[in-house]
N, C-alpha and C. Protein backbone atom coordinates (compact mmCIF):
# COMPACT_ATOMS: atom_id res chain seq x y z
N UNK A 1 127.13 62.31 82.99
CA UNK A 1 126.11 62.65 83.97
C UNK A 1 126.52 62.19 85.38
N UNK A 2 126.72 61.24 85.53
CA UNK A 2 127.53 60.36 86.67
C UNK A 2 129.07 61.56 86.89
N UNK A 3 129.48 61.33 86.27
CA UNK A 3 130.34 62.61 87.13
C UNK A 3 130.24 64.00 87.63
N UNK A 4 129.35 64.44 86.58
CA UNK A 4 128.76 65.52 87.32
C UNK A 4 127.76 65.48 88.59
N UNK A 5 127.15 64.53 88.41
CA UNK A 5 126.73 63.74 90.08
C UNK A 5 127.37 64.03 91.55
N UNK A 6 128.44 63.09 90.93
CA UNK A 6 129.47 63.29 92.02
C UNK A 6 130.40 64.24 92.28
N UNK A 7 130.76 65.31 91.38
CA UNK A 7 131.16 66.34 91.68
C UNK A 7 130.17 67.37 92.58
N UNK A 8 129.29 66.66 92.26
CA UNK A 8 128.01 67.87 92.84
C UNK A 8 128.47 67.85 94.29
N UNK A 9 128.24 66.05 94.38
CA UNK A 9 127.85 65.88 96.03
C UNK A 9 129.69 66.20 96.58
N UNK A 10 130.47 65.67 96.10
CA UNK A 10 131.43 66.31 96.48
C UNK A 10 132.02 67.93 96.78
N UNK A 11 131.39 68.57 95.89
CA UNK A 11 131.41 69.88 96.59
C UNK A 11 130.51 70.33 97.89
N UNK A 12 128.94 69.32 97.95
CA UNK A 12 128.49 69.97 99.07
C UNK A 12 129.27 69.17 100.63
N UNK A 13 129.71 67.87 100.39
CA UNK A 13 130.21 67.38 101.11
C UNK A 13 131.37 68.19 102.07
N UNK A 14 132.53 69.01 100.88
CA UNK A 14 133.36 69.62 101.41
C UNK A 14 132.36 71.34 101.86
N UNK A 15 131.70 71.26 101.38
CA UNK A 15 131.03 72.72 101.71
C UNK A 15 131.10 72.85 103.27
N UNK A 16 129.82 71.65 103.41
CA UNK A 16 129.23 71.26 105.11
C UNK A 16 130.65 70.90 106.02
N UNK A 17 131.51 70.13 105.11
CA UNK A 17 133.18 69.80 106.37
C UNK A 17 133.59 71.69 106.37
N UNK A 18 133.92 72.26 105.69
CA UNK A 18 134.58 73.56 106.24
C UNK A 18 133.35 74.85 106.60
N UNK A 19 132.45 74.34 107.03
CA UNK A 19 131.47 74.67 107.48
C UNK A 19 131.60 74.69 108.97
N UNK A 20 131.84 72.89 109.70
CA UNK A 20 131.73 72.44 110.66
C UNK A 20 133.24 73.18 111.17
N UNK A 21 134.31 73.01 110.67
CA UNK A 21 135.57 73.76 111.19
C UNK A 21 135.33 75.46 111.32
N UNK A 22 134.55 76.07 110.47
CA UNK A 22 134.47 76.93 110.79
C UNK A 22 133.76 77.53 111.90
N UNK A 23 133.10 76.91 112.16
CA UNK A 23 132.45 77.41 113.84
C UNK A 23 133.95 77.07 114.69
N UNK A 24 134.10 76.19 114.56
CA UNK A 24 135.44 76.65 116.17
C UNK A 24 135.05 75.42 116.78
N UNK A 25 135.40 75.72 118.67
CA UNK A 25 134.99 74.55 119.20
C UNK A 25 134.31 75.37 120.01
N UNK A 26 133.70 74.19 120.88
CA UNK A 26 132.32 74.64 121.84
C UNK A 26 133.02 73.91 123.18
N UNK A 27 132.94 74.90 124.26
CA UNK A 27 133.76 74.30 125.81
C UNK A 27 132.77 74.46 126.54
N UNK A 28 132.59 73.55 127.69
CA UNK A 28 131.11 73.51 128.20
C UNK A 28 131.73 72.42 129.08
N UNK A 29 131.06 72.84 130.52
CA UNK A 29 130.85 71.87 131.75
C UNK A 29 130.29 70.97 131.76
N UNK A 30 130.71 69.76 131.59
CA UNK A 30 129.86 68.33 131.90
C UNK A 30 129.31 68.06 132.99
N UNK A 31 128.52 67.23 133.21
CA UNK A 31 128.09 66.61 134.47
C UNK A 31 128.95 66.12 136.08
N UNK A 32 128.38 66.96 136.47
CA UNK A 32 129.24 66.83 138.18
C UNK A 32 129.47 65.27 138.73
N UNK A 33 130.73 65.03 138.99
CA UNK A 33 130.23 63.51 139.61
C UNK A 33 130.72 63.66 141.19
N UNK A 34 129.84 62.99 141.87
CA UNK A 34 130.36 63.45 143.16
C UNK A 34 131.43 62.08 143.74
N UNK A 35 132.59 63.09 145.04
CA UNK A 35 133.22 62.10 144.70
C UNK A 35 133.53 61.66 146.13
N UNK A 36 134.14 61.00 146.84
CA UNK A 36 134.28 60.62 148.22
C UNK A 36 134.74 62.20 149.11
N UNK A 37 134.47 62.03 150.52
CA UNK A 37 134.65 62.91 151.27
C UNK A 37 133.79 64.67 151.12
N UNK A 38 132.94 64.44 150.06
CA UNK A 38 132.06 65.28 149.96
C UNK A 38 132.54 66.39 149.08
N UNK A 39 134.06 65.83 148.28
CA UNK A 39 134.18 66.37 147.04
C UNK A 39 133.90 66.24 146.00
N UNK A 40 133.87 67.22 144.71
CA UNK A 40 132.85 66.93 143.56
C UNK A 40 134.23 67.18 142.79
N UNK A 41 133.87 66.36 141.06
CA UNK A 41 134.48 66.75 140.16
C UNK A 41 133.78 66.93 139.04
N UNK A 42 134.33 68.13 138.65
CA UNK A 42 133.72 69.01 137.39
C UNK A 42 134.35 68.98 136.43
N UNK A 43 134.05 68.34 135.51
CA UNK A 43 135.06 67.99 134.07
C UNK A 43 134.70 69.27 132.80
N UNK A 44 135.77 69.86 132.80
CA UNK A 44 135.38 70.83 131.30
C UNK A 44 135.90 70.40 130.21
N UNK A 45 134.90 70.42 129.23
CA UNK A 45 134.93 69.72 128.07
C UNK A 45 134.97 70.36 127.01
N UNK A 46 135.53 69.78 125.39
CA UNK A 46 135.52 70.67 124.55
C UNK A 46 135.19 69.72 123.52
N UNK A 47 134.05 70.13 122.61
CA UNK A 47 133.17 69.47 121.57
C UNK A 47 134.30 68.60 120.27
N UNK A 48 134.93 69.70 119.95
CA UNK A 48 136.05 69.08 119.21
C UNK A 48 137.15 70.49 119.03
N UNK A 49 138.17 69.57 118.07
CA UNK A 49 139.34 70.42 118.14
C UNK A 49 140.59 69.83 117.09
N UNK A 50 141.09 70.77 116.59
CA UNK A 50 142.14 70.17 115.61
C UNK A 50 143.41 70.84 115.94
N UNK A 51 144.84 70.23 116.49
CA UNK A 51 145.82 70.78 117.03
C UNK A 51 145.89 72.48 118.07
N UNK A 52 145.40 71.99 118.81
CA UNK A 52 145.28 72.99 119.99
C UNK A 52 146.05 72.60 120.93
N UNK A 53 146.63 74.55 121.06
CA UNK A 53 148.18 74.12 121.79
C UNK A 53 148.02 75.68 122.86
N UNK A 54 147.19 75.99 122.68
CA UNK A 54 146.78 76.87 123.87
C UNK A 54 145.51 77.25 124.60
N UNK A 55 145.20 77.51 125.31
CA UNK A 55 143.93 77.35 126.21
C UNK A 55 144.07 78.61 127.30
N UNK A 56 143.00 79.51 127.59
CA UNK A 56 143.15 80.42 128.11
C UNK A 56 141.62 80.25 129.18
N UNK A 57 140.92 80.35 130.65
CA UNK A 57 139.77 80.17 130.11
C UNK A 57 140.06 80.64 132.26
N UNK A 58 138.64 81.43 131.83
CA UNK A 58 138.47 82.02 133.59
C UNK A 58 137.02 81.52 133.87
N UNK A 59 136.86 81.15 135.15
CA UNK A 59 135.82 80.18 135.37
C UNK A 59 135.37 81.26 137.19
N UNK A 60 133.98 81.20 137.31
CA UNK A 60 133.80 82.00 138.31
C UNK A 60 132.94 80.91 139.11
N UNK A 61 132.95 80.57 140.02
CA UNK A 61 132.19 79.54 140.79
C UNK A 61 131.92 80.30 142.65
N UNK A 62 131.00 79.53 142.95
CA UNK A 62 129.90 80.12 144.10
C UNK A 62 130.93 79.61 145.64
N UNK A 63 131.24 80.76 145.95
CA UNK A 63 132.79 80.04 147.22
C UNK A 63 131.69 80.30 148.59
N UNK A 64 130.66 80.86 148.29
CA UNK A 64 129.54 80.60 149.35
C UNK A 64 129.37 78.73 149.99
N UNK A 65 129.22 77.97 149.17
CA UNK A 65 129.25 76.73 148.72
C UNK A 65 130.61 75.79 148.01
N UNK A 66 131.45 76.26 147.85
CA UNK A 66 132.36 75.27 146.62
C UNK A 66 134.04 75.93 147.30
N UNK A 67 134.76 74.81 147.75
CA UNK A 67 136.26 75.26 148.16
C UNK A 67 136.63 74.86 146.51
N UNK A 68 137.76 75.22 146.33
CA UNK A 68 138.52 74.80 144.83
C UNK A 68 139.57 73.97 145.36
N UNK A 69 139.94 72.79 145.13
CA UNK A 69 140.75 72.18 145.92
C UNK A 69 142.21 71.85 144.61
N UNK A 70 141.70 71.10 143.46
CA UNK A 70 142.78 71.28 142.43
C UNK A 70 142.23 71.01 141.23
N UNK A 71 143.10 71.15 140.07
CA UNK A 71 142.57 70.58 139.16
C UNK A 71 143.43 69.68 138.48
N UNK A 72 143.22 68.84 137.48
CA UNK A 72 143.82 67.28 137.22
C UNK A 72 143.29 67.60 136.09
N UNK A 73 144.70 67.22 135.09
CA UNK A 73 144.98 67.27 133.68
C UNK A 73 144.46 65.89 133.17
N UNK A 74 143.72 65.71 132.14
CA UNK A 74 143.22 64.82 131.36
C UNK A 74 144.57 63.69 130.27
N UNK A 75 144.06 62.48 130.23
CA UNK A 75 145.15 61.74 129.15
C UNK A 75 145.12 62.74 127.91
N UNK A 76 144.01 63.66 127.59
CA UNK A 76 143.82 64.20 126.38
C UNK A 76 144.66 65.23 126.29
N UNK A 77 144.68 66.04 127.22
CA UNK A 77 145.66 67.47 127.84
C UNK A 77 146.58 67.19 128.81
N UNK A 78 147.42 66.12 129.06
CA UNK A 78 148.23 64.94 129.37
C UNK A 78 149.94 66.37 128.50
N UNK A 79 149.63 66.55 127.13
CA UNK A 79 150.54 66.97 126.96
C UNK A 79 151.13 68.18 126.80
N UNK A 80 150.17 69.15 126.98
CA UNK A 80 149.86 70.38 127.51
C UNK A 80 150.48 70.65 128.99
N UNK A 81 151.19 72.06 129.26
CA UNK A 81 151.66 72.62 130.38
C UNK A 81 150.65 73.30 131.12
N UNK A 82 150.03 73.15 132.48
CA UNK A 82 148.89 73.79 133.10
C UNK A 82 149.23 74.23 134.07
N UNK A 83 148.74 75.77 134.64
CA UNK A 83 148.75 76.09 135.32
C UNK A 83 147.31 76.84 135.63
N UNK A 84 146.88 77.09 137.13
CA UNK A 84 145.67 77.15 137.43
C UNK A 84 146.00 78.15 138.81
N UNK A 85 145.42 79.23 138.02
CA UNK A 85 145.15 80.81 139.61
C UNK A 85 144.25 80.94 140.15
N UNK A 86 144.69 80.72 141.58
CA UNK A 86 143.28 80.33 142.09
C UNK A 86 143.23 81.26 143.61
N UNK A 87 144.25 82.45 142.76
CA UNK A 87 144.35 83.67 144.36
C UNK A 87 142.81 84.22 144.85
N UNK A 88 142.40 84.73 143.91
CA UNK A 88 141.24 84.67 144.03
C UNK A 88 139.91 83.55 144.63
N UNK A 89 139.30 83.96 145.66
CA UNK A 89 138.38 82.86 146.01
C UNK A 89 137.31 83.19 144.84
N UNK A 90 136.41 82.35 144.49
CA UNK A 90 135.57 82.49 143.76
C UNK A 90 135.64 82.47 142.11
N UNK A 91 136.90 82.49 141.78
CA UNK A 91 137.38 82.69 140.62
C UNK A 91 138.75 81.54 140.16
N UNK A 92 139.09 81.16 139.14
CA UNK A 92 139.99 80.13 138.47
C UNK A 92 140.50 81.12 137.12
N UNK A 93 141.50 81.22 137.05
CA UNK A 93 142.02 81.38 135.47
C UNK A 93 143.17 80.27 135.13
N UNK A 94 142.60 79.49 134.13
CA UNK A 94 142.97 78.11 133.81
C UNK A 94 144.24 78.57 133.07
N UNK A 95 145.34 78.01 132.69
CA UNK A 95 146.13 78.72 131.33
C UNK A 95 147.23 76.87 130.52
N UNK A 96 146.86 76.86 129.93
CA UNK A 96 147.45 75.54 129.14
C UNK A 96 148.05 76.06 127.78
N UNK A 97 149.41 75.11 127.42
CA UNK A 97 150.32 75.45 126.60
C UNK A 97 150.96 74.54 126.22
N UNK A 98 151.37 73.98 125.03
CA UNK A 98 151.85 73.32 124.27
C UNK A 98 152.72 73.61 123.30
N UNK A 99 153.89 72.73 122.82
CA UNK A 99 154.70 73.00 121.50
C UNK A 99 153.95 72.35 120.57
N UNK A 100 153.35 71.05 120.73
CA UNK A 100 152.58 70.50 119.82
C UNK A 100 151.22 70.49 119.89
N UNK A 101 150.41 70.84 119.46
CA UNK A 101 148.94 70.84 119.56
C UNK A 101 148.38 69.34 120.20
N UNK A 102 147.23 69.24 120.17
CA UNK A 102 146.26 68.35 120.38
C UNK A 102 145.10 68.08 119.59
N UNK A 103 144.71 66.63 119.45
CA UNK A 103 143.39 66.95 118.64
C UNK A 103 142.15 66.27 119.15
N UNK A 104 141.11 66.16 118.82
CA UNK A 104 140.09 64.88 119.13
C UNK A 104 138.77 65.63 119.19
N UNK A 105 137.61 64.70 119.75
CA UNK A 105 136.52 65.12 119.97
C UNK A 105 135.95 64.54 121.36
N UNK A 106 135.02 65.81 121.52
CA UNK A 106 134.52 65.47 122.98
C UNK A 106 135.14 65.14 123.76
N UNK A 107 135.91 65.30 124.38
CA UNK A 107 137.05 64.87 125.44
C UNK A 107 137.06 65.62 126.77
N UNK A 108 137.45 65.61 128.03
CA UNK A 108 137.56 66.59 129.07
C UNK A 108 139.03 67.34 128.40
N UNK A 109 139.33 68.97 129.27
CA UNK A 109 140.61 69.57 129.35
C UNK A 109 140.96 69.47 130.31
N UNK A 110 140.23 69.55 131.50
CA UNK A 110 140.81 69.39 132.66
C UNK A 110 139.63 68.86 133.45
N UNK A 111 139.67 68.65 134.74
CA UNK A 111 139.11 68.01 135.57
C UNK A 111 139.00 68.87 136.63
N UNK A 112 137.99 70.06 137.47
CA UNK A 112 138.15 70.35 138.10
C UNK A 112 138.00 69.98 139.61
N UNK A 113 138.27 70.23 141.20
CA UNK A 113 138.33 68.83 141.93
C UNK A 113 137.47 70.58 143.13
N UNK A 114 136.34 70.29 143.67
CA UNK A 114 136.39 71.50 144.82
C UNK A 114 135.70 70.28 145.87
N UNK A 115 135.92 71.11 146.99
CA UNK A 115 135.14 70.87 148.38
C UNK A 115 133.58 71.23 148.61
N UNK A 116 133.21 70.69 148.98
CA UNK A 116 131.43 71.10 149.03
C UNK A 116 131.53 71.38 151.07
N UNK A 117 131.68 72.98 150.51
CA UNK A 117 131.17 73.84 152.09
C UNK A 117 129.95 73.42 152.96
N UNK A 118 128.98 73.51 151.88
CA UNK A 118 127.86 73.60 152.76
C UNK A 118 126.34 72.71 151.87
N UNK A 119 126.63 71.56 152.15
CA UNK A 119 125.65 70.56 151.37
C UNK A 119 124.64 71.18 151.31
N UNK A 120 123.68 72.02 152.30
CA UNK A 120 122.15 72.15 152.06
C UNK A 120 122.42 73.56 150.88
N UNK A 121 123.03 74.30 151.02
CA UNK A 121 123.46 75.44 149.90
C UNK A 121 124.14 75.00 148.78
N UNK A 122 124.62 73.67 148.58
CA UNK A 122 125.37 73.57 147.33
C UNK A 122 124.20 73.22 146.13
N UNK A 123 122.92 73.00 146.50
CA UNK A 123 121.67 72.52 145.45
C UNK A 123 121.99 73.61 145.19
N UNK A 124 122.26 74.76 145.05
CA UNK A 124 122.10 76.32 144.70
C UNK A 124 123.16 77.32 144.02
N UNK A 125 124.21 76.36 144.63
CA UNK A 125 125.77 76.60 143.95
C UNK A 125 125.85 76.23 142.34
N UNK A 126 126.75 77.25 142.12
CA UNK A 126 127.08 77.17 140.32
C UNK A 126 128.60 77.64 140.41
N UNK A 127 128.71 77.03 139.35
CA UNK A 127 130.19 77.26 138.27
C UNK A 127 130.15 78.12 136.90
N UNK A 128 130.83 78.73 136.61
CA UNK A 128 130.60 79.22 134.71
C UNK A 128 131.91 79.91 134.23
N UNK A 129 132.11 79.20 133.24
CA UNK A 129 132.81 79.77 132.28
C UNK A 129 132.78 81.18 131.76
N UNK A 130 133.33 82.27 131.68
CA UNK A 130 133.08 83.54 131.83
C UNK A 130 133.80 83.95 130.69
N UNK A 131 135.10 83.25 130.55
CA UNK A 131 135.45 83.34 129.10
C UNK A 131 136.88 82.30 128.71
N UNK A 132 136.71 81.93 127.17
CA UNK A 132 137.77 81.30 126.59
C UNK A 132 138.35 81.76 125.65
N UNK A 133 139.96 81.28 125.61
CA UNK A 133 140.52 81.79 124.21
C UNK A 133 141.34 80.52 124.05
N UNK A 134 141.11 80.34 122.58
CA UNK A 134 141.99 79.32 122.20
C UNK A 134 143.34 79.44 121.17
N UNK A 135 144.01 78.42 121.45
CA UNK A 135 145.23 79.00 120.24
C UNK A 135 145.56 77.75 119.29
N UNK A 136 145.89 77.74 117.95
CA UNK A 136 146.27 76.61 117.15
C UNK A 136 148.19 76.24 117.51
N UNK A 137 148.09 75.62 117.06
CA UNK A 137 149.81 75.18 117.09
C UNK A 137 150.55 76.05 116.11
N UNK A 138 149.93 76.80 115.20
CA UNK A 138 150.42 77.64 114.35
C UNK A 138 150.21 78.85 114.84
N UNK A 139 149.66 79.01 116.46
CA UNK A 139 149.64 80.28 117.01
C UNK A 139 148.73 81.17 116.38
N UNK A 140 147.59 80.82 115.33
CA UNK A 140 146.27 81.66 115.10
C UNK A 140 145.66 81.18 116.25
N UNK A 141 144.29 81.86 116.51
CA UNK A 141 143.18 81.90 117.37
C UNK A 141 142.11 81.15 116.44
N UNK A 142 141.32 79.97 117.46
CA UNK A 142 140.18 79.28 117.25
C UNK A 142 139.56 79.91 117.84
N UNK A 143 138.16 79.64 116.98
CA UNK A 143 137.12 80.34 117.54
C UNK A 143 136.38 79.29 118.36
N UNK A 144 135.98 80.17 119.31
CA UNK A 144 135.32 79.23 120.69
C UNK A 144 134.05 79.79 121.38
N UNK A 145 133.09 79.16 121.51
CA UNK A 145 131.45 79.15 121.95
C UNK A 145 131.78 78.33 123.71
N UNK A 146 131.48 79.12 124.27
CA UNK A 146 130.89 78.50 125.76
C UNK A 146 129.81 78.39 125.92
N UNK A 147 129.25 77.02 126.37
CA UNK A 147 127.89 76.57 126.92
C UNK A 147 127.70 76.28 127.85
N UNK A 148 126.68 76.82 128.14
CA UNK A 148 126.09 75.92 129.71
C UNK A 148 126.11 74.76 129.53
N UNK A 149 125.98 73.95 131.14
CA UNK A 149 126.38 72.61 131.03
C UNK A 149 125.29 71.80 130.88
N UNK A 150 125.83 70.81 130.28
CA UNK A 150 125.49 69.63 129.37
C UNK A 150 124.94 68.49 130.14
């Protein structure tokens, strides 16, 4: 009886774990911190993740209000190759790449760094994620949820 017990709970145990992997990860804007000289930094974040070695992700923000000044790679994405297009005013397409994946939870990917144009218009200014793609180190696609920020 006792083993069938625990076989029980052991199957729902693994049920609910490849449950939780199967959603993917969730990338979502954290909280703005403002930073000297009337620049802000915008940290984008990703809920969790198991060897991720590519990152694709276009971000549209309010250039009425917000210069894009740079963005700054995280200890987490430290080993990841980044590059960031930013020909476009108003627009970012992020692109990160790796031979070896990455893993963890809740962590920033990058750090984004802009100028604040016009303080009385920036209460009004926004950022958003418009879209992500992710890649495993085995070069399949994770599935990925964008959220508003957190």
């Amino acid at each position: 009886m006792k083993t069938k017990a625990l076989s029980i709970v052991i199957t729902i145990t693994i049920f609910f774990f490849s449950l939780s992997l199967g959603w993917g990860a969730e990338i979502y804007i954290s909280s703005v911190k403002a930073g000297a000289k009337g620049d802000i930094e915008i940290p984008i974040m990703i809920d969790q993740i198991n060897k991720l070695a590519g990152v694709r992700l276009i971000l549209r923000y309010d250039p009425k209000a917000l210069i894009f000044k740079k963005g700054i790679k995280t200890k987490y994405s430290d080993p990841l190759i980044c590059v960031i297009n930013s020909k476009k005013i108003g627009k970012l397409i992020i692109v990160m790449a790796g031979a070896k994946g990455i893993s963890g939870k809740h962590f920033p990917l990058i750090k984004l760094i802009f100028k604040i144009k016009d303080k009385k218009g920036f209460q009004n200014s926004w950022i958003r994620i418009i879209e992500a793609q992710l890649v495993s180190e085995d070069l399949k696609a994770i599935k990925c949820k964008i959220s508003d920020t957190r």
